[in-house]
N, C-alpha and C. Protein backbone atom coordinates (compact mmCIF):
# COMPACT_ATOMS: atom_id res chain seq x y z
N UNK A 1 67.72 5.67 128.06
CA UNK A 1 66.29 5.53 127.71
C UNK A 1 65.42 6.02 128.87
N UNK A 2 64.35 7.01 128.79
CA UNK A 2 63.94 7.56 129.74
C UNK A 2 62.64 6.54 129.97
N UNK A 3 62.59 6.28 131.60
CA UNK A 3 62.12 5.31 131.92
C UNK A 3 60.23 5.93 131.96
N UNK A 4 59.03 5.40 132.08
CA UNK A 4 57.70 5.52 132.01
C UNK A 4 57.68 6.36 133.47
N UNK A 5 58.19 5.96 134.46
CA UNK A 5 57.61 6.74 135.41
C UNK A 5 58.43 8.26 135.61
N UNK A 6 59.29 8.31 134.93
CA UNK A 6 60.48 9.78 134.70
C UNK A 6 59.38 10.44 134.25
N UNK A 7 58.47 10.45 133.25
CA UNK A 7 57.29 11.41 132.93
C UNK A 7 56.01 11.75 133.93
N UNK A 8 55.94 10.59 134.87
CA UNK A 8 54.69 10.78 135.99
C UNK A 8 55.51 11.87 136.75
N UNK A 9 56.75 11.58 137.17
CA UNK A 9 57.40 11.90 138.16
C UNK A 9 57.49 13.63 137.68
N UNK A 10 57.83 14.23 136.51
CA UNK A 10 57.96 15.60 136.19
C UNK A 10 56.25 16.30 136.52
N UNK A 11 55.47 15.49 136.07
CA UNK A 11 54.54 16.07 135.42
C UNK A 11 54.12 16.29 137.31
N UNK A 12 53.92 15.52 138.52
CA UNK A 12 54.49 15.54 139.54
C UNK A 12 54.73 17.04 140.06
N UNK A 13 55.99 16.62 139.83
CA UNK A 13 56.86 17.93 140.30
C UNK A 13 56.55 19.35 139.55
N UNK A 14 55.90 18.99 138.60
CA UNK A 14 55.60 20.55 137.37
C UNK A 14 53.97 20.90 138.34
N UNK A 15 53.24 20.23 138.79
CA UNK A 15 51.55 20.22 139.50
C UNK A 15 52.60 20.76 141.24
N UNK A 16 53.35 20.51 142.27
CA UNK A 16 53.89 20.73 142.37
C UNK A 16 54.23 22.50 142.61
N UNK A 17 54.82 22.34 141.74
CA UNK A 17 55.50 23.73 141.60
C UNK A 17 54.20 25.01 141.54
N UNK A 18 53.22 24.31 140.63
CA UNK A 18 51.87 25.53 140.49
C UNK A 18 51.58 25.52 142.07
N UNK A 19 51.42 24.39 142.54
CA UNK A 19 51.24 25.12 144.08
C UNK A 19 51.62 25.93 144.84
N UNK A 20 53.19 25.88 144.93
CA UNK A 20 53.49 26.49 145.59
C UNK A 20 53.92 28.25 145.10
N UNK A 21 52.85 28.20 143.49
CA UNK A 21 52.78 29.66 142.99
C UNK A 21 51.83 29.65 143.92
N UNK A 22 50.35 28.93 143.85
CA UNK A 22 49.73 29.48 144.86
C UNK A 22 49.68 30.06 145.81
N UNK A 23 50.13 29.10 146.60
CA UNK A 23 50.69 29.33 147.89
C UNK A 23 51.32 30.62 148.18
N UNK A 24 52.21 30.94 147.30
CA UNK A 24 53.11 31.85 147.48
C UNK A 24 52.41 33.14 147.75
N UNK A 25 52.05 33.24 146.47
CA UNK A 25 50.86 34.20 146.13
C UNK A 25 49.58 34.41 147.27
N UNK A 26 49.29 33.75 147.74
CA UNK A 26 48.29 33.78 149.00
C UNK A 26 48.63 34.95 150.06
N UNK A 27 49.80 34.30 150.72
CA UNK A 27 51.13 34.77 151.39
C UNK A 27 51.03 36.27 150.98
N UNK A 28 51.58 36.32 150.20
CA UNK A 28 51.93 37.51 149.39
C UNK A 28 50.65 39.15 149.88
N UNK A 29 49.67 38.46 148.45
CA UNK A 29 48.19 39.02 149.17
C UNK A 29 47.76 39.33 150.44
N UNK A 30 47.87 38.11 151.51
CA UNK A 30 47.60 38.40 152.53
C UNK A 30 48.44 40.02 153.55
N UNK A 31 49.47 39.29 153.49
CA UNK A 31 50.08 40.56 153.93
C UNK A 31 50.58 41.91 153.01
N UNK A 32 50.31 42.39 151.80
CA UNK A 32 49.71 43.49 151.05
C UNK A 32 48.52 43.87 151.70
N UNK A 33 47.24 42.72 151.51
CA UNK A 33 46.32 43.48 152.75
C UNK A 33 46.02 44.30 154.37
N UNK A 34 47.15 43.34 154.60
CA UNK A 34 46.58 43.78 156.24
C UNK A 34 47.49 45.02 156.00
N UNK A 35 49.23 45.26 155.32
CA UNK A 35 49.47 46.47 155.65
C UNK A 35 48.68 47.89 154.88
N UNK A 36 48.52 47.36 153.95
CA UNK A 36 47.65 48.67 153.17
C UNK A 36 46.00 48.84 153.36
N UNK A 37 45.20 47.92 154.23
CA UNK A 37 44.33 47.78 155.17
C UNK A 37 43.22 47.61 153.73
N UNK A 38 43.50 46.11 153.15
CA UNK A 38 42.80 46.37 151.87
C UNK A 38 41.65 45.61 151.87
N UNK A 39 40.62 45.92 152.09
CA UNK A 39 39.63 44.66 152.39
C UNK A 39 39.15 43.95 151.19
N UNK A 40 38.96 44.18 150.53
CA UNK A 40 38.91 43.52 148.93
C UNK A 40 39.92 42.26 148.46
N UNK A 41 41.59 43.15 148.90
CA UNK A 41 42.66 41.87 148.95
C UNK A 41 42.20 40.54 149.47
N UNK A 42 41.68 41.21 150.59
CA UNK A 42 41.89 39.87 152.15
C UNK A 42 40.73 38.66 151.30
N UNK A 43 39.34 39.72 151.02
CA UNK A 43 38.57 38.76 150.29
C UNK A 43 39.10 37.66 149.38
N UNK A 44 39.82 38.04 148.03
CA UNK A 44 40.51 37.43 147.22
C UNK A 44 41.70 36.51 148.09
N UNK A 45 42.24 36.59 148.82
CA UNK A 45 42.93 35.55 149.48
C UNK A 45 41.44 34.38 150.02
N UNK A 46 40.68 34.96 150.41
CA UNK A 46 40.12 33.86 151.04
C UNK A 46 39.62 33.35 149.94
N UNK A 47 38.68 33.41 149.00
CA UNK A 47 38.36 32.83 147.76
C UNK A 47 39.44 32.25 147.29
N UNK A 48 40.39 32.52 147.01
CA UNK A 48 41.59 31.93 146.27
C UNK A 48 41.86 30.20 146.81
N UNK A 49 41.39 30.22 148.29
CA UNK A 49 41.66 28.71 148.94
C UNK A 49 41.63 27.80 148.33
N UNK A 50 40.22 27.74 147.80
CA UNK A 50 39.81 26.59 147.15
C UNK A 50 40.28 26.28 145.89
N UNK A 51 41.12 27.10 145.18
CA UNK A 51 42.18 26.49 143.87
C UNK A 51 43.04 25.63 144.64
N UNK A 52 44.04 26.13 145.82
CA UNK A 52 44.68 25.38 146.75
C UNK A 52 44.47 23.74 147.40
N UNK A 53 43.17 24.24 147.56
CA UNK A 53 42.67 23.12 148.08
C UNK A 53 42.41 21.61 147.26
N UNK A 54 41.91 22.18 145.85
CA UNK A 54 41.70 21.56 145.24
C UNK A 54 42.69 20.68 144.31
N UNK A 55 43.79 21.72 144.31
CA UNK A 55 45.12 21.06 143.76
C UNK A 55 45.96 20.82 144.57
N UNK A 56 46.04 20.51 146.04
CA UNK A 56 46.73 19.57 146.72
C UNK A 56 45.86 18.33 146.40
N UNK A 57 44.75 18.14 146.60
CA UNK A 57 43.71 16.98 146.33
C UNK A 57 44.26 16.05 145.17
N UNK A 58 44.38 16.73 143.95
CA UNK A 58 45.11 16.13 142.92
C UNK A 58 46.01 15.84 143.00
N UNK A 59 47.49 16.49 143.72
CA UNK A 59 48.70 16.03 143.81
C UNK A 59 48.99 14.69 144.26
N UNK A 60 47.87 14.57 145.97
CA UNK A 60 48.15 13.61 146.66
C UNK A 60 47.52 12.80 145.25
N UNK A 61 46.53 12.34 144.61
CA UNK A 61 46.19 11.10 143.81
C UNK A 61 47.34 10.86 142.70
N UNK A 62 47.83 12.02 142.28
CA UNK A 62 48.86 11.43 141.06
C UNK A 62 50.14 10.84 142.19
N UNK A 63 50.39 11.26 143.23
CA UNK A 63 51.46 10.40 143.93
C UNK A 63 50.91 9.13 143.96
N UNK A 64 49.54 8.76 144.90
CA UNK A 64 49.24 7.60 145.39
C UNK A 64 48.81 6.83 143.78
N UNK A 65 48.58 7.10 142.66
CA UNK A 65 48.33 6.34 141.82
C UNK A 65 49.61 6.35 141.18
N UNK A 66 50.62 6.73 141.04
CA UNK A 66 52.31 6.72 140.61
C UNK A 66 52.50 5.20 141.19
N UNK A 67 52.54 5.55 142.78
CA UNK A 67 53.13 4.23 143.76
C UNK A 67 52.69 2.88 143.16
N UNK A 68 51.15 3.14 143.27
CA UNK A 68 50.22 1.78 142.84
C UNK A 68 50.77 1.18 141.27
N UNK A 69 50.68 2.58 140.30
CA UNK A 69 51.52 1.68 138.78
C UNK A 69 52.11 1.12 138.94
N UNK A 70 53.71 2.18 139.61
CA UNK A 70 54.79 1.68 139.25
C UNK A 70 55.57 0.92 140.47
N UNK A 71 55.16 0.66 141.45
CA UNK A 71 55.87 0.47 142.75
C UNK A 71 56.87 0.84 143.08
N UNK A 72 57.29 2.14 143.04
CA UNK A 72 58.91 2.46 143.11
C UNK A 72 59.87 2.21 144.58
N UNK A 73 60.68 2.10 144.20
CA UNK A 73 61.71 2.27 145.07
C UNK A 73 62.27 3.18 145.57
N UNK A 74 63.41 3.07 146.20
CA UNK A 74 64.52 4.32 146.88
C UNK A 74 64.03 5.33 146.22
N UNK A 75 64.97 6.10 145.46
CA UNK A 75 65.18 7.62 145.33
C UNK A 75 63.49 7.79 145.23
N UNK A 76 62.99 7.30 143.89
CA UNK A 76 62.08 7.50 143.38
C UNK A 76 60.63 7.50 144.64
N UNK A 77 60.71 6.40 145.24
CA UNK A 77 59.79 6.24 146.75
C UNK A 77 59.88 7.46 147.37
N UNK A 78 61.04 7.97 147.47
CA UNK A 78 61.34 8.89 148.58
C UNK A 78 61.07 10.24 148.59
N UNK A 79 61.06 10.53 146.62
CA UNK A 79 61.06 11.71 146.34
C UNK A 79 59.15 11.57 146.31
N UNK A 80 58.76 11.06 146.19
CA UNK A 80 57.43 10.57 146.36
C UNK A 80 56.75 10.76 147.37
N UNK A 81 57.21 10.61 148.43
CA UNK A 81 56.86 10.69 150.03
C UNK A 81 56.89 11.99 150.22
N UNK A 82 58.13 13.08 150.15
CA UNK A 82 58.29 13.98 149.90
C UNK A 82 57.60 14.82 149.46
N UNK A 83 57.11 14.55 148.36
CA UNK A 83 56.02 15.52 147.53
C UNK A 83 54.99 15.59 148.62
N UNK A 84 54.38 14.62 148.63
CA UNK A 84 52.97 14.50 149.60
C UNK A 84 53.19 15.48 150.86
N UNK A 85 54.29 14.86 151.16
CA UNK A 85 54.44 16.22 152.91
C UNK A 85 54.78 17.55 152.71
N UNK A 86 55.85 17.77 151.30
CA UNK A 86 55.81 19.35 151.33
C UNK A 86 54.04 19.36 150.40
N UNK A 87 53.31 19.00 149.77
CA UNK A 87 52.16 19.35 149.27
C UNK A 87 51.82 19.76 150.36
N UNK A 88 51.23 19.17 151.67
CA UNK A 88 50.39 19.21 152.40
C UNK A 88 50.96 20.81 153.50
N UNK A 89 52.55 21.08 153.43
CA UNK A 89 52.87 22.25 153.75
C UNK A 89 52.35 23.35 153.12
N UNK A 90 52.28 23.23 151.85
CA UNK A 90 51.95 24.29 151.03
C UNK A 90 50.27 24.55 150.80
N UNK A 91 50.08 23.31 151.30
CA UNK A 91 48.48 23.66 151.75
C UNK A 91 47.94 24.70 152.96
N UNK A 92 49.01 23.70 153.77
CA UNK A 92 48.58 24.31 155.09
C UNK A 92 48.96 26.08 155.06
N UNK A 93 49.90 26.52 154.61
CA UNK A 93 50.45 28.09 154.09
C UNK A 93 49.37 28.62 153.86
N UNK A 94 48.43 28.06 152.46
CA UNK A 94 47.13 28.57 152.26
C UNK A 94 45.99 29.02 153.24
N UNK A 95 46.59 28.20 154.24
CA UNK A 95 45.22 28.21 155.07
C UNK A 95 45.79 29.30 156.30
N UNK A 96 46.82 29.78 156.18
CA UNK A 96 47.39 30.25 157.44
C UNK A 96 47.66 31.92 156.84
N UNK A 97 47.54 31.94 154.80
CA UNK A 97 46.97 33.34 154.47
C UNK A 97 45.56 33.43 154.56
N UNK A 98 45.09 32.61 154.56
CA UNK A 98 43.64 32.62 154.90
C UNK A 98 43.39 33.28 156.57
N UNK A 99 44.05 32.58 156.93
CA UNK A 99 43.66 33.12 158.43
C UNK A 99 43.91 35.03 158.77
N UNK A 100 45.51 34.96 157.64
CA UNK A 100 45.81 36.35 157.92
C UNK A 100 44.82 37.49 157.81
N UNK A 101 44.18 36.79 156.50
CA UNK A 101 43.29 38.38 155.83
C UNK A 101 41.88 38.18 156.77
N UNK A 102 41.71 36.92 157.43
CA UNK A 102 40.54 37.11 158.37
C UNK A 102 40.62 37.87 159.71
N UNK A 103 42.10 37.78 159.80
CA UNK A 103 42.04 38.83 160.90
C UNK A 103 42.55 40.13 160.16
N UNK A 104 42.95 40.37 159.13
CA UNK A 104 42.75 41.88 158.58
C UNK A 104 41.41 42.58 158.78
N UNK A 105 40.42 41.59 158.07
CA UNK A 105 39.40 41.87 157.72
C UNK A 105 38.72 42.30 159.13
N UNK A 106 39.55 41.82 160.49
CA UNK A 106 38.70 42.25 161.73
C UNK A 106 39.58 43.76 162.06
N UNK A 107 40.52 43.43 161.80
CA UNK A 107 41.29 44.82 161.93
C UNK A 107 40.36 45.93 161.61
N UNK A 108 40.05 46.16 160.15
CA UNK A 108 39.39 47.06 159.69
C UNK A 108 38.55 47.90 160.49
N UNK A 109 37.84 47.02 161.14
CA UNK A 109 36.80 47.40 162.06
C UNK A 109 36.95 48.29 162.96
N UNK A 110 38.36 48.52 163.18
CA UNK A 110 38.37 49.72 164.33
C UNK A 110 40.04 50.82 163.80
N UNK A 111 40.30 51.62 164.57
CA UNK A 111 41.63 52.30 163.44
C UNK A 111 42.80 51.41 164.06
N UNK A 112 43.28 52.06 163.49
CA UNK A 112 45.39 51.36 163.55
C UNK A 112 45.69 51.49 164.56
N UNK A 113 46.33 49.81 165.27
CA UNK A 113 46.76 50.71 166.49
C UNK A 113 48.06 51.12 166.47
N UNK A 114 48.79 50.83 165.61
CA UNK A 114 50.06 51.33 165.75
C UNK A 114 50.61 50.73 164.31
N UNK A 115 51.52 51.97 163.98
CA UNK A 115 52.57 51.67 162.55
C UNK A 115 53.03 50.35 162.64
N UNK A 116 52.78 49.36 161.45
CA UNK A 116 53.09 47.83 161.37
C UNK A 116 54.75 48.32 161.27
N UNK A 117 55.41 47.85 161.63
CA UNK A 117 56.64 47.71 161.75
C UNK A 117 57.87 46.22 161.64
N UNK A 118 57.46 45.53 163.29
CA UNK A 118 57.63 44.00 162.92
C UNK A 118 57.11 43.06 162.24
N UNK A 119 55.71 43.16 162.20
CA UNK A 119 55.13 42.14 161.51
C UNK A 119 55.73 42.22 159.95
N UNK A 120 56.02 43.14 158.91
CA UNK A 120 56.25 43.06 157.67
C UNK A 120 57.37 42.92 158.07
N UNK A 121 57.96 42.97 158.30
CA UNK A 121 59.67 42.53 158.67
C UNK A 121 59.81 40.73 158.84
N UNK A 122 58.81 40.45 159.51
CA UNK A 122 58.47 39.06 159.94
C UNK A 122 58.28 38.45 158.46
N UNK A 123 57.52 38.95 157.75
CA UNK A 123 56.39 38.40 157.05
C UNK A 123 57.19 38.77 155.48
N UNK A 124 58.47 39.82 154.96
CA UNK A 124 59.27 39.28 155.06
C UNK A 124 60.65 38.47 154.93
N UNK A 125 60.87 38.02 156.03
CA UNK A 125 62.02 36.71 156.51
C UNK A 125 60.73 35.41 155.63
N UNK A 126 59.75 35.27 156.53
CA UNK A 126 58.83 33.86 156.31
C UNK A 126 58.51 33.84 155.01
N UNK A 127 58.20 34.63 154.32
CA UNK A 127 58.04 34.51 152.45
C UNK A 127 59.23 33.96 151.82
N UNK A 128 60.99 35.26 152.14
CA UNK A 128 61.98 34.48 151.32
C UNK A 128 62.17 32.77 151.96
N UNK A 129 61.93 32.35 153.01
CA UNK A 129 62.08 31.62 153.57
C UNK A 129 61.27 30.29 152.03
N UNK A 130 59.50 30.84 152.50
CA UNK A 130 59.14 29.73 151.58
C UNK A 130 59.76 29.76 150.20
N UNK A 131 59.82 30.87 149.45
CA UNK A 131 60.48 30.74 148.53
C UNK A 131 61.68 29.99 148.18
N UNK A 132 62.71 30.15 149.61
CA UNK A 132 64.26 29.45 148.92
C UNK A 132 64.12 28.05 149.42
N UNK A 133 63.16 27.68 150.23
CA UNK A 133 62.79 26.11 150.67
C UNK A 133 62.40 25.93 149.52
N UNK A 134 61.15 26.37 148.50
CA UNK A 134 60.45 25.87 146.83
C UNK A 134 62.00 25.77 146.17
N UNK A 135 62.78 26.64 145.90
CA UNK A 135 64.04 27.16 145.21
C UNK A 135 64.94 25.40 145.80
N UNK A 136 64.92 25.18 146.77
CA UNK A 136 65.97 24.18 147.16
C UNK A 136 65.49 22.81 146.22
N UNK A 137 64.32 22.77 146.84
CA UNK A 137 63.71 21.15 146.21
C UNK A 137 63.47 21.63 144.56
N UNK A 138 63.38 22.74 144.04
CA UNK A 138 63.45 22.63 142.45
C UNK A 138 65.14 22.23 142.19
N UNK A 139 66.09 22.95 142.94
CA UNK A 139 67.09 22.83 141.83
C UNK A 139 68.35 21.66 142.67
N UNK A 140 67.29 20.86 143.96
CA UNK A 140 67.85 19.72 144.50
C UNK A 140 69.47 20.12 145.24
N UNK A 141 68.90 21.39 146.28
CA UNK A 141 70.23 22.09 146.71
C UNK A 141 70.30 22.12 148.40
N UNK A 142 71.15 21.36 148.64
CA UNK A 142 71.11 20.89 150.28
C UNK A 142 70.92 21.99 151.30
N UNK A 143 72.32 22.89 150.61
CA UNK A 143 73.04 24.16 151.30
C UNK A 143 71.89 25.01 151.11
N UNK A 144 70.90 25.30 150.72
CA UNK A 144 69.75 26.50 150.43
C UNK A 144 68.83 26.06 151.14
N UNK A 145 68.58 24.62 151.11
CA UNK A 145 67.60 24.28 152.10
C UNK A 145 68.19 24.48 153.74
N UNK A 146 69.64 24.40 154.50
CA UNK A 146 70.17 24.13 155.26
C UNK A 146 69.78 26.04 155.82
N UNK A 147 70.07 26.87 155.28
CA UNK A 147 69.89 28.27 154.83
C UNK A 147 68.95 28.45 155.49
N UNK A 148 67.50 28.01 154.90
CA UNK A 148 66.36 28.17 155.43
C UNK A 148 66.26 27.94 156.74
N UNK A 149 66.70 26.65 157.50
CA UNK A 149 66.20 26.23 158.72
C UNK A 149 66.80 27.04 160.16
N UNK A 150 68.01 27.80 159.42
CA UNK A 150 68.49 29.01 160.48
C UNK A 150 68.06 29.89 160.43
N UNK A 151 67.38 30.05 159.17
CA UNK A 151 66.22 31.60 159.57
C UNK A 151 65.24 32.10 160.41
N UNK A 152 64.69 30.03 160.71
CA UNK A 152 63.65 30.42 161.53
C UNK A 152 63.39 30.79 162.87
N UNK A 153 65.08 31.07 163.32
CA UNK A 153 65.24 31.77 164.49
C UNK A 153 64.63 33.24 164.44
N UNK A 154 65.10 33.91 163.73
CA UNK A 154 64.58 34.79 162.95
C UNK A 154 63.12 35.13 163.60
N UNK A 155 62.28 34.09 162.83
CA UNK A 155 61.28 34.72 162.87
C UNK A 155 60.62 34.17 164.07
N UNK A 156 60.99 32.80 165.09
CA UNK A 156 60.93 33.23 166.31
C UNK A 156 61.38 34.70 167.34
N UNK A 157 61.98 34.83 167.18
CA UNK A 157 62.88 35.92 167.87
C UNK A 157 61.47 37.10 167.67
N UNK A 158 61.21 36.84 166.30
CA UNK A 158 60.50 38.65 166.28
C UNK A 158 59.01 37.94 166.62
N UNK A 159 58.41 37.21 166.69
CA UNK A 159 56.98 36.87 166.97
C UNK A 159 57.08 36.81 168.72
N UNK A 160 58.15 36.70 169.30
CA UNK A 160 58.53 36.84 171.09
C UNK A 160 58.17 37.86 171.16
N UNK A 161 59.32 39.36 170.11
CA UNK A 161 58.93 40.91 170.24
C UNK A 161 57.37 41.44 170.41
N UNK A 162 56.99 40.65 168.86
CA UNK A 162 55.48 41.09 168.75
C UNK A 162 55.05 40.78 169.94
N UNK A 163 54.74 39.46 170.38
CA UNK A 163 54.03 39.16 171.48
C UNK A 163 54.28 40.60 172.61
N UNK A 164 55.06 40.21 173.42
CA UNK A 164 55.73 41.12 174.14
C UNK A 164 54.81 42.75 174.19
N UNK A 165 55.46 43.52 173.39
CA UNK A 165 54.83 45.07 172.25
C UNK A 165 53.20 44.54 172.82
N UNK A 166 53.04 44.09 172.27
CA UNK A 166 51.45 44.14 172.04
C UNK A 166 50.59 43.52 173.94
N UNK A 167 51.64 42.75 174.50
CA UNK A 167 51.06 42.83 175.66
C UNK A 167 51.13 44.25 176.34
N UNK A 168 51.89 44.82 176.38
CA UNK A 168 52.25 46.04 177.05
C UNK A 168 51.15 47.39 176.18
N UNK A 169 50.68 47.03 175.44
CA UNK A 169 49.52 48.25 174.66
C UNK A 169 48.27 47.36 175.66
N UNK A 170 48.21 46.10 175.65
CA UNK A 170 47.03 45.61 176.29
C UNK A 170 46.39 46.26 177.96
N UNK A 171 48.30 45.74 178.55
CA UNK A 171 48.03 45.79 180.02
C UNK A 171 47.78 47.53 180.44
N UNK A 172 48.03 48.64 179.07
CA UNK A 172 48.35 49.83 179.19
C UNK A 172 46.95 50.58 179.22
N UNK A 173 46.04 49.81 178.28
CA UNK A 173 44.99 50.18 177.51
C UNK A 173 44.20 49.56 177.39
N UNK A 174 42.96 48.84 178.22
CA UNK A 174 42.34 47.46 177.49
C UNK A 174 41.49 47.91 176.55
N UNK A 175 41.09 49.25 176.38
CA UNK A 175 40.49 49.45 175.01
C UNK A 175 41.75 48.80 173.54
N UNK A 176 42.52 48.19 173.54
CA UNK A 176 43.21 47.66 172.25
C UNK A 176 43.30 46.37 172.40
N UNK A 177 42.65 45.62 173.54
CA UNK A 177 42.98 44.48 173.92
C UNK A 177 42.69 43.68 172.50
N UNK A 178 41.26 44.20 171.96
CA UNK A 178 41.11 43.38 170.92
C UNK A 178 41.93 43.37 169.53
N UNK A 179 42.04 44.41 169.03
CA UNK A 179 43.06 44.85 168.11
C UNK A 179 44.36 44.04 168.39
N UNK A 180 44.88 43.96 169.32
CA UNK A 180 46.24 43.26 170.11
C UNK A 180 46.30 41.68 169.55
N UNK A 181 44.84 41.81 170.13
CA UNK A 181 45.13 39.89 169.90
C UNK A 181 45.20 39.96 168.43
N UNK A 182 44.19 40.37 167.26
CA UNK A 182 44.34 39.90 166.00
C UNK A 182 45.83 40.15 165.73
N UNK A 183 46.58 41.24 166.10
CA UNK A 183 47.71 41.64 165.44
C UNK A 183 49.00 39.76 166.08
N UNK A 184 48.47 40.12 167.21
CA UNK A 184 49.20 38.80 168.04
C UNK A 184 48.73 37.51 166.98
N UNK A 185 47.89 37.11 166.63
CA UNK A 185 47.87 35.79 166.25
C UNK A 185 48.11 35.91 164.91
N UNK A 186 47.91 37.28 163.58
CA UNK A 186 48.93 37.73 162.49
C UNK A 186 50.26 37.36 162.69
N UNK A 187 51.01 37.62 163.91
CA UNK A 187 52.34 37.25 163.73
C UNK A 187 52.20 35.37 164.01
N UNK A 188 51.66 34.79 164.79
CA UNK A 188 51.93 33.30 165.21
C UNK A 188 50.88 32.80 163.88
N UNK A 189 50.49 33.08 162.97
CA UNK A 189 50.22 32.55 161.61
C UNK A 189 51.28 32.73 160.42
N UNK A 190 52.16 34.21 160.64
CA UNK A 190 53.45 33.87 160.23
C UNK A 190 54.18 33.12 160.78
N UNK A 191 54.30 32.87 161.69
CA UNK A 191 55.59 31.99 162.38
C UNK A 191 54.83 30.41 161.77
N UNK A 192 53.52 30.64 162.28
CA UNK A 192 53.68 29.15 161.13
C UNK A 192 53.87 28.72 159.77
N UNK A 193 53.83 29.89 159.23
CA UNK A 193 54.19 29.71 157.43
C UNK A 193 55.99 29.88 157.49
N UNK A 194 56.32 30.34 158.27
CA UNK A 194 57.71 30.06 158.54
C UNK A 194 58.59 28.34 158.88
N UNK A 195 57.79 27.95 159.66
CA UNK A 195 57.78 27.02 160.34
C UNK A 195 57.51 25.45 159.00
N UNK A 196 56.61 25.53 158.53
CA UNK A 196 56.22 25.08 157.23
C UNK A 196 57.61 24.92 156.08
N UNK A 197 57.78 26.35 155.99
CA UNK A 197 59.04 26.36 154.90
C UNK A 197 60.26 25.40 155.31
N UNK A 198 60.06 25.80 156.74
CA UNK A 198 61.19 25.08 157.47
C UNK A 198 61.16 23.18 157.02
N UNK A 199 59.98 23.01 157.31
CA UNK A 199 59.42 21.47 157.37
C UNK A 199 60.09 21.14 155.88
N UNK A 200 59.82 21.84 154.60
CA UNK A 200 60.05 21.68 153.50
C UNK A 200 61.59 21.49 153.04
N UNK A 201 62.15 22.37 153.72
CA UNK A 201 64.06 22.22 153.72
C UNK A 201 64.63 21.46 154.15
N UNK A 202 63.59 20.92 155.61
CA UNK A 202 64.24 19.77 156.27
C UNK A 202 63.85 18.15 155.15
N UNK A 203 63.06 18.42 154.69
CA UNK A 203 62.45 17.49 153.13
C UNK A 203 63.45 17.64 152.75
N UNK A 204 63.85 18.46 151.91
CA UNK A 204 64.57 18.96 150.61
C UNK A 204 66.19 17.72 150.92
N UNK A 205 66.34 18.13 151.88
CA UNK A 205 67.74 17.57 152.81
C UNK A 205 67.58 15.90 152.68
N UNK A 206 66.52 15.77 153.41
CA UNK A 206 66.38 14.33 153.36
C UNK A 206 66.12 13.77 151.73
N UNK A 207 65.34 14.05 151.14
CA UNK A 207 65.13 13.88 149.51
C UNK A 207 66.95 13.56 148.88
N UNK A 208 67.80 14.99 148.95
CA UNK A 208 68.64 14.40 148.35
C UNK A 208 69.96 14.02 148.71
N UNK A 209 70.02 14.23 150.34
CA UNK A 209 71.32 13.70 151.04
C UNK A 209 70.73 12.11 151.75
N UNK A 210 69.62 11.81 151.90
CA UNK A 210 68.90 10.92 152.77
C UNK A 210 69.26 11.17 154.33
N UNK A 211 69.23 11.91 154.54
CA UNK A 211 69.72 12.48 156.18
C UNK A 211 68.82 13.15 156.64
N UNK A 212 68.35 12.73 157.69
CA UNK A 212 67.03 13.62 158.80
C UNK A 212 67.92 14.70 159.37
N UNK A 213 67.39 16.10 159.44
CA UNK A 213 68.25 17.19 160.21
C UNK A 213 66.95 17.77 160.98
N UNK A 214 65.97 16.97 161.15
CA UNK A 214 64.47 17.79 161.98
C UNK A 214 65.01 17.83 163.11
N UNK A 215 64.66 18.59 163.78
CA UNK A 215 64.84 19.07 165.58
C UNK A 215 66.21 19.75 165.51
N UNK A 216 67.01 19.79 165.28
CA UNK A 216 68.32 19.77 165.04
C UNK A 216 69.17 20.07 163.94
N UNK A 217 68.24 20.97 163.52
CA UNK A 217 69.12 21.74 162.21
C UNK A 217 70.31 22.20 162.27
N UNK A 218 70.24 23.16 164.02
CA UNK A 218 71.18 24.18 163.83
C UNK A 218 72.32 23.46 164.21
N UNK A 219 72.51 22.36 164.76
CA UNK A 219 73.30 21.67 164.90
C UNK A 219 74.32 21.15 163.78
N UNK A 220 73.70 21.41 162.29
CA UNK A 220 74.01 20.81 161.22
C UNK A 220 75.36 21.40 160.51
């Protein structure tokens, strides 16, 4: 007999899931813009926020009014808790394509300084990343989430490069100094949507093994 809160709990996880189309999609946009230098894109990412915004808002109340009905317990508590912190990841993603197309949008302003190369390479690792972190907690899969949290070497490793690259056009040229930095903080806004996905796998793990693997994934 399917219990009253088994229907809060989908409907949940179905509100949920549209987010992290959002989200995804943000992501997505954002970096289509900056490489095809689309200023129109970048706009539509930034407008787009506020669907984001507005439907994490809702998520957190159908959790916190779930708890208050039904008072749940274990699994159900947990998968509960869960929601709320990857919601608030998939928020924060939003806000970190937001950031991307704002520094596209400064890009524009002056020419290319150089063929994007790492950054879409970066950008990506950090997309399949969010994706197979969403992919883990839909189909409740330890090993996919476990997947994710070694990637994000990955995309440390190449946001060091970027850094790096782009100091050496600076110290070479200070006419790119500015160009440098937007491209520099493009990559450390991926590394945080990387970083995010990560947060979500290390969820995913705890949700259905009950085991913390934060700090210490690779250890796992």
């Amino acid at each position: 007999m399917q219990r009253h809160i088994d229907v809060e709990l989908a409907g949940i996880k179905e509100a949920l899931i549209r987010m992290a189309s959002l989200a995804e999609g943000a992501i997505g946009r954002s970096i289509k813009a900056l490489v095809s230098r689309n200023a129109e894109m970048a706009h539509q990412v930034i407008s787009s926020d506020d669907a984001i915004n507005t439907l994490e808002i809702e998520i957190d109340e159908l959790c916190l009014r779930t708890m208050a009905r039904y008072q749940p317990e274990a699994k159900d508590l947990r998968f509960l808790a869960m929601v709320l912190k990857i919601n608030n990841d998939l928020e924060r993603m939003g806000d970190q394509a937001v950031n991307i197309a704002e520094r596209t949008l400064d890009l524009l302003k002056e020419p290319l300084l150089k063929p994007l190369i790492d950054i879409p390479r970066m950008a990506e690792i950090a997309q399949r990343m969010v994706k197979e972190s969403l992919d883990a907690f839909v189909q409740q899969d330890p090993e996919r989430a476990r997947s994710v949290c070694r990637q994000d070497d990955q995309v440390d490793r190449l946001d060091d490069q970027i850094f790096r690259e782009l100091l050496t056009y600076m110290m070479e040229d200070p006419k790119t100094i500015t160009r440098s930095v937007h491209l520099i903080l493009v990559s450390r806004h991926l590394e945080r949507i990387a970083d995010h996905a990560t947060n979500i796998a290390e969820d995913v793990v705890y949700l259905i093994q009950g085991k913390t693997i934060k700090h210490h994934a690779a250890d796992e």
